[in-house]
Structures are given as structure tokens and as C-alpha cells.
N, C-alpha and C. Protein backbone atom coordinates (compact mmCIF):
# COMPACT_ATOMS: atom_id res chain seq x y z
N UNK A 1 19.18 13.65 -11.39
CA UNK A 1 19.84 12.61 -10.61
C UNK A 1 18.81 11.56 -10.24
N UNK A 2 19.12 10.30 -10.85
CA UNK A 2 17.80 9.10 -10.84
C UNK A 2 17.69 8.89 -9.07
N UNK A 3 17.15 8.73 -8.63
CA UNK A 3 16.74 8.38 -6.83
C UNK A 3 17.08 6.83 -6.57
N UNK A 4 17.34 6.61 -5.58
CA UNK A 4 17.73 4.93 -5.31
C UNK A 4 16.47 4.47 -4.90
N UNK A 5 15.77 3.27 -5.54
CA UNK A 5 15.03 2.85 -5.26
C UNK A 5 14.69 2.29 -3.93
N UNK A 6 13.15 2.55 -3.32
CA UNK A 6 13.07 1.70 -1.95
C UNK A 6 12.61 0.55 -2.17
N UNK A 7 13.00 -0.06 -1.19
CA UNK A 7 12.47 -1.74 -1.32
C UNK A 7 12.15 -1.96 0.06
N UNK A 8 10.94 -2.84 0.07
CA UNK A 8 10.53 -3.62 1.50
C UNK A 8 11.75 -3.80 2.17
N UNK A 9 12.48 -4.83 1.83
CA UNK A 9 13.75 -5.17 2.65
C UNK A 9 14.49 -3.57 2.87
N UNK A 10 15.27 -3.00 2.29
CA UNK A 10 15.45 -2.18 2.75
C UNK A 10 14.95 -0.95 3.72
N UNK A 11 13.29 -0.99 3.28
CA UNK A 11 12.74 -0.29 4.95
C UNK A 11 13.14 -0.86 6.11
N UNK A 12 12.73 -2.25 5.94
CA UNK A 12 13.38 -2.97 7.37
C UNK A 12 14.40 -2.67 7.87
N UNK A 13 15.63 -2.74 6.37
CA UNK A 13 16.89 -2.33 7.10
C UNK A 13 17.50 -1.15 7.91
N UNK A 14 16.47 -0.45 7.32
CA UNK A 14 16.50 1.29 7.59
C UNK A 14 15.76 1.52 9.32
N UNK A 15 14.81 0.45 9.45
CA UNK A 15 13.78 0.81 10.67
C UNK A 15 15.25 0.35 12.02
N UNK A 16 15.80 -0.32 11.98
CA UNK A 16 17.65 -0.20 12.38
C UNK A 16 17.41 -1.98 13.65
N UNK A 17 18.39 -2.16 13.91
CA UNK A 17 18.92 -3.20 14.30
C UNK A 17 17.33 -3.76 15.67
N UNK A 18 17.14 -5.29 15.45
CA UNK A 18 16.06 -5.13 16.42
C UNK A 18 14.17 -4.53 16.31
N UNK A 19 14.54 -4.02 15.22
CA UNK A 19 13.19 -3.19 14.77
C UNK A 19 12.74 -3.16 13.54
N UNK A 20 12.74 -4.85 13.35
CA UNK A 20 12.52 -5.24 11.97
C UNK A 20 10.59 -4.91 11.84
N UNK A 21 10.49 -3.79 10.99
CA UNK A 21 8.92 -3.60 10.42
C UNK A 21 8.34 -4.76 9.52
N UNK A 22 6.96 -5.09 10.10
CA UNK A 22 6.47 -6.26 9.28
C UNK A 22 5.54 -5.26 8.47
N UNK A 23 5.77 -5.10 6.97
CA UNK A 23 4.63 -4.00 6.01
C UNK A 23 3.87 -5.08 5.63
N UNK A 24 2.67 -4.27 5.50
CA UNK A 24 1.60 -5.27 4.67
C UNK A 24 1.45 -4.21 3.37
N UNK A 25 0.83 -4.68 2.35
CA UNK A 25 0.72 -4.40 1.10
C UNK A 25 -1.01 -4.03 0.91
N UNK A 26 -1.46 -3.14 1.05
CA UNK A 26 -2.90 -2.55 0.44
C UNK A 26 -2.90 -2.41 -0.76
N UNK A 27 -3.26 -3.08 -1.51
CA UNK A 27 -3.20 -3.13 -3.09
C UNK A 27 -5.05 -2.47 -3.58
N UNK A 28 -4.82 -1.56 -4.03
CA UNK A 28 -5.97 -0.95 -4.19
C UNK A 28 -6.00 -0.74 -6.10
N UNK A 29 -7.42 -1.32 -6.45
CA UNK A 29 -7.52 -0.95 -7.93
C UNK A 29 -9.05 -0.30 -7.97
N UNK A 30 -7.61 1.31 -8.69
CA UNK A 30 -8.62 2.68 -9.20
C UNK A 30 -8.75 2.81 -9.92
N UNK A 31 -10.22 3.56 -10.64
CA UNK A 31 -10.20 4.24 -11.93
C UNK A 31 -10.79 5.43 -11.65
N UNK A 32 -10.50 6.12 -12.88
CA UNK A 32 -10.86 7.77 -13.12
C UNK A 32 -12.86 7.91 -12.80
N UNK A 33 -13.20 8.91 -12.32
CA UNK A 33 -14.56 8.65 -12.11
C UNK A 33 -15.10 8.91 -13.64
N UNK A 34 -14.54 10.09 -14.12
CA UNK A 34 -14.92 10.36 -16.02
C UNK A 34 -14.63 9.48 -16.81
N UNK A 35 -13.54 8.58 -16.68
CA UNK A 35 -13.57 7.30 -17.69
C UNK A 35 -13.69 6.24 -16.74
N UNK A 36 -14.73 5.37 -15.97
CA UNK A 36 -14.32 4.15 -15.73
C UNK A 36 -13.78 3.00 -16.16
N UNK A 37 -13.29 2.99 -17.50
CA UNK A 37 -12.27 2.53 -17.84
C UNK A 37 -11.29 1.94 -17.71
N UNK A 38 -10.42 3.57 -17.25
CA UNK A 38 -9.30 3.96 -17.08
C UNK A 38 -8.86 3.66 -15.61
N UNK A 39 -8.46 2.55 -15.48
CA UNK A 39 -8.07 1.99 -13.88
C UNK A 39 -6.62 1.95 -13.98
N UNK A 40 -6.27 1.51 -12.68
CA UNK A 40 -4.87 1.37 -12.19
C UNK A 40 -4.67 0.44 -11.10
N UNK A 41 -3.25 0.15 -10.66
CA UNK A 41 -3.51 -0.09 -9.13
C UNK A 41 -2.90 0.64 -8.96
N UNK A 42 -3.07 1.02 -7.25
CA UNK A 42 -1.91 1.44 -6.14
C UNK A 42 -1.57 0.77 -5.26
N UNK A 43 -0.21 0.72 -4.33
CA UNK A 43 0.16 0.47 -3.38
C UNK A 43 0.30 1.04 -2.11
N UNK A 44 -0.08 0.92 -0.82
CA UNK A 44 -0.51 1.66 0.56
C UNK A 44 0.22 0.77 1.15
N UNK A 45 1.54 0.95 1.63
CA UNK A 45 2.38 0.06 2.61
C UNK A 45 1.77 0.83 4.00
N UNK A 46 1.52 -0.42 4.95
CA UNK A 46 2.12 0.48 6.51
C UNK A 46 2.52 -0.97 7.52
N UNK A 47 2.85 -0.42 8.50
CA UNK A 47 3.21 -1.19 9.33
C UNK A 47 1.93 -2.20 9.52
N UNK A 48 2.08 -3.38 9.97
CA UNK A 48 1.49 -4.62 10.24
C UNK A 48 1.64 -5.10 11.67
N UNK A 49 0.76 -5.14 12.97
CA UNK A 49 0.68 -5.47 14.02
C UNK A 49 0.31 -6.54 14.17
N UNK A 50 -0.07 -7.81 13.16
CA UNK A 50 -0.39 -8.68 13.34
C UNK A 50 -0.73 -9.91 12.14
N UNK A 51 -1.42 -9.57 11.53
CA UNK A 51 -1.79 -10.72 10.01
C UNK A 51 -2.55 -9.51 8.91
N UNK A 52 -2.60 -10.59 7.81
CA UNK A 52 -3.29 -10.30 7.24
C UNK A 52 -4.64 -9.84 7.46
N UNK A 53 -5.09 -10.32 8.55
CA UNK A 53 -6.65 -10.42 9.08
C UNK A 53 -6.93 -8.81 9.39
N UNK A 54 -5.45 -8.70 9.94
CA UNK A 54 -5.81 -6.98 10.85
C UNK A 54 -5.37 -6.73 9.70
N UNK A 55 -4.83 -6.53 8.90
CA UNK A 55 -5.35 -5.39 7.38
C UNK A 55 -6.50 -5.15 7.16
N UNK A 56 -7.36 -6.17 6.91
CA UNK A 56 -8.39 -6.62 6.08
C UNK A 56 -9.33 -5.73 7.10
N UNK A 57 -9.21 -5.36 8.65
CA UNK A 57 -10.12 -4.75 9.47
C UNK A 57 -9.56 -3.01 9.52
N UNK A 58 -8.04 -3.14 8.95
CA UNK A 58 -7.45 -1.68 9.05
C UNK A 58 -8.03 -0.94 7.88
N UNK A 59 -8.12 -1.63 6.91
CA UNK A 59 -8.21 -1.16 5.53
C UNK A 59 -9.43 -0.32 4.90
N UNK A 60 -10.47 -0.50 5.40
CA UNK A 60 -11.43 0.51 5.07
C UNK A 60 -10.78 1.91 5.61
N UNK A 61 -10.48 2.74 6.32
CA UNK A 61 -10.37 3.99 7.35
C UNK A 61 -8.51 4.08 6.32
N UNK A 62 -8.21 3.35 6.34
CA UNK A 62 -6.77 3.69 5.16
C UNK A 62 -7.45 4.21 4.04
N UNK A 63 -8.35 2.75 3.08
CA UNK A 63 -8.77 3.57 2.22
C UNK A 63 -9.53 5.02 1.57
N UNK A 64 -10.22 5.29 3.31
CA UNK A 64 -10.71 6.56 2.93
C UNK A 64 -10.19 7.63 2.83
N UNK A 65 -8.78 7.46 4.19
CA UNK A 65 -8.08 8.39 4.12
C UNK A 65 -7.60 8.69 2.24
N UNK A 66 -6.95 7.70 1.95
CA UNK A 66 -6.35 7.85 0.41
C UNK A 66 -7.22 8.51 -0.21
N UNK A 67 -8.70 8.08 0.01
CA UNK A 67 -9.73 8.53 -1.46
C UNK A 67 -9.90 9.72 -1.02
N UNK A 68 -9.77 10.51 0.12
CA UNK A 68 -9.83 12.11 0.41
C UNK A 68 -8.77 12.56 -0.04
N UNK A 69 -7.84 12.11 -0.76
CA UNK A 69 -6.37 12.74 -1.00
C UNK A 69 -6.71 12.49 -2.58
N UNK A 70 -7.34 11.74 -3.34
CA UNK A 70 -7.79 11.68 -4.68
C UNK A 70 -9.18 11.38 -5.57
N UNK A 71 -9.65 13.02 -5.53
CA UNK A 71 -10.84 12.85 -5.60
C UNK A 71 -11.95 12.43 -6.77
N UNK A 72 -10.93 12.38 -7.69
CA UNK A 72 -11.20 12.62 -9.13
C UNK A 72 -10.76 10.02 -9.48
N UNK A 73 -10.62 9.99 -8.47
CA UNK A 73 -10.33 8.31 -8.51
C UNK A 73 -11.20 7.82 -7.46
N UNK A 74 -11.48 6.46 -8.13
CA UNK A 74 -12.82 5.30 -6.99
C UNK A 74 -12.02 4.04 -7.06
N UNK A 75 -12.22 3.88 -5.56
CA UNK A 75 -11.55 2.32 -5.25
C UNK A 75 -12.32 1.35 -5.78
N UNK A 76 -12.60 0.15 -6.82
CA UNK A 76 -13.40 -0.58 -7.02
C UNK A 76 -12.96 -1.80 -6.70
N UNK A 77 -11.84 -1.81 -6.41
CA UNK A 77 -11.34 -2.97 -5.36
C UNK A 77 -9.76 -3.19 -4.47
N UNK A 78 -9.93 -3.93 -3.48
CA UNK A 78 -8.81 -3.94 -2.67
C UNK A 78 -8.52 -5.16 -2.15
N UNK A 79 -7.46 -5.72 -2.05
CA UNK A 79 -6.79 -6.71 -1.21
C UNK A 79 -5.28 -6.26 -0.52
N UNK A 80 -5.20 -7.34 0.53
CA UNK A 80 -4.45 -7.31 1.51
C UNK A 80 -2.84 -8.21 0.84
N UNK A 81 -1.83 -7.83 0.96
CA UNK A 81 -0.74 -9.18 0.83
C UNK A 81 0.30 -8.58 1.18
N UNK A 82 0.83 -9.89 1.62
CA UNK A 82 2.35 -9.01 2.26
C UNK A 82 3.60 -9.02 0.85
N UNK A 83 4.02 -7.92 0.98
CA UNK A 83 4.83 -7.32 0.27
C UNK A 83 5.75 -8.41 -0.32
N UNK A 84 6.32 -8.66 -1.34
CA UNK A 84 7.81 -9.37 -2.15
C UNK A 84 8.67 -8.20 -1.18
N UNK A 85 9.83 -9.17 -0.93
CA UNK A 85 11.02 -8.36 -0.51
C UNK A 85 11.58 -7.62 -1.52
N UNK A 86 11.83 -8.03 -2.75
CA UNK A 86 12.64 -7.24 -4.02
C UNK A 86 11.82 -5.82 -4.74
N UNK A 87 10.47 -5.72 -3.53
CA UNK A 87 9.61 -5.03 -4.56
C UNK A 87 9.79 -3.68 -4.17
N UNK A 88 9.94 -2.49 -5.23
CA UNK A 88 10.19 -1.22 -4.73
C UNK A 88 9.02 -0.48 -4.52
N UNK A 89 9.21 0.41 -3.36
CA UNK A 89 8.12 0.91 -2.53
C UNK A 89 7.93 2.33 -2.96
């Protein structure tokens, strides 16, 4: 059974009337530590208290958390942006 996709807008809609969540977008690009190569990106939504700026100061202590959850991947780079509404999460 295929899953319904999430989307930014729809978190919002979900966080319920009044309690519209502003996500910011941690866009992180990994690669394998055995092939550096072999990269990717990922996406790290969370809530946003303020700008872009406070990502950019949240984002180290996010990223580490992530890189303790994948050990065998290295962040070789990251930026901050706020999410497309149509984009699935």
C-alpha cells in the first residue's frame, strides 16, 4: 500500500488551526567515507524560531546529532533554505 506523501504545506496543516510551523530546510551533502565519491543529499526539516540566520547557528549540534545516527557517511557540506511548499518531506 503506496503511503501518502508529506509535504511542507501539509505539516502546517496538520500542526492544526493557529499553529502554523515555520520549517526550515537543512540540506546536507554526504558521501560514503569508503568511496568519497559516492555523495548524496539529505534533508533535516525542523521547526524555525526565527530566520535563516538561527539555522545557520542551530545547524552544527543538528548536524552532529545526524552524523551519530550515520556513521559510515561525512557531511562535506550544508546549507540552510526554507522549504518549497509542494516539496515532500
Amino acid at each position: 500500500m503506496p503511503s501518502t506523501p508529506v509535504t511542507v504545506a501539509s505539516v502546517r496543516i496538520r500542526a492544526g488551526k493557529g499553529a502554523e510551523l515555520n520549517l526550515v530546510d537543512l540540506v546536507l551533502t554526504v558521501c560514503v567515507l569508503a568511496n568519497p565519491a559516492n555523495c548524496r543529499t539529505e534533508h533535516l526539516y525542523f521547526e524555525s524560531r526565527g530566520s535563516l540566520v538561527q539555522c545557520m547557528t542551530l545547524a552544527p549540534a543538528e548536524i552532529a546529532k545526524w552524523s551519530e545516527g550515520h556513521p559510515a557517511l561525512k557531511v562535506v557540506r550544508w546549507k540552510c533554505l526554507l522549504p518549497d511548499k509542494g516539496r515532500e518531506i
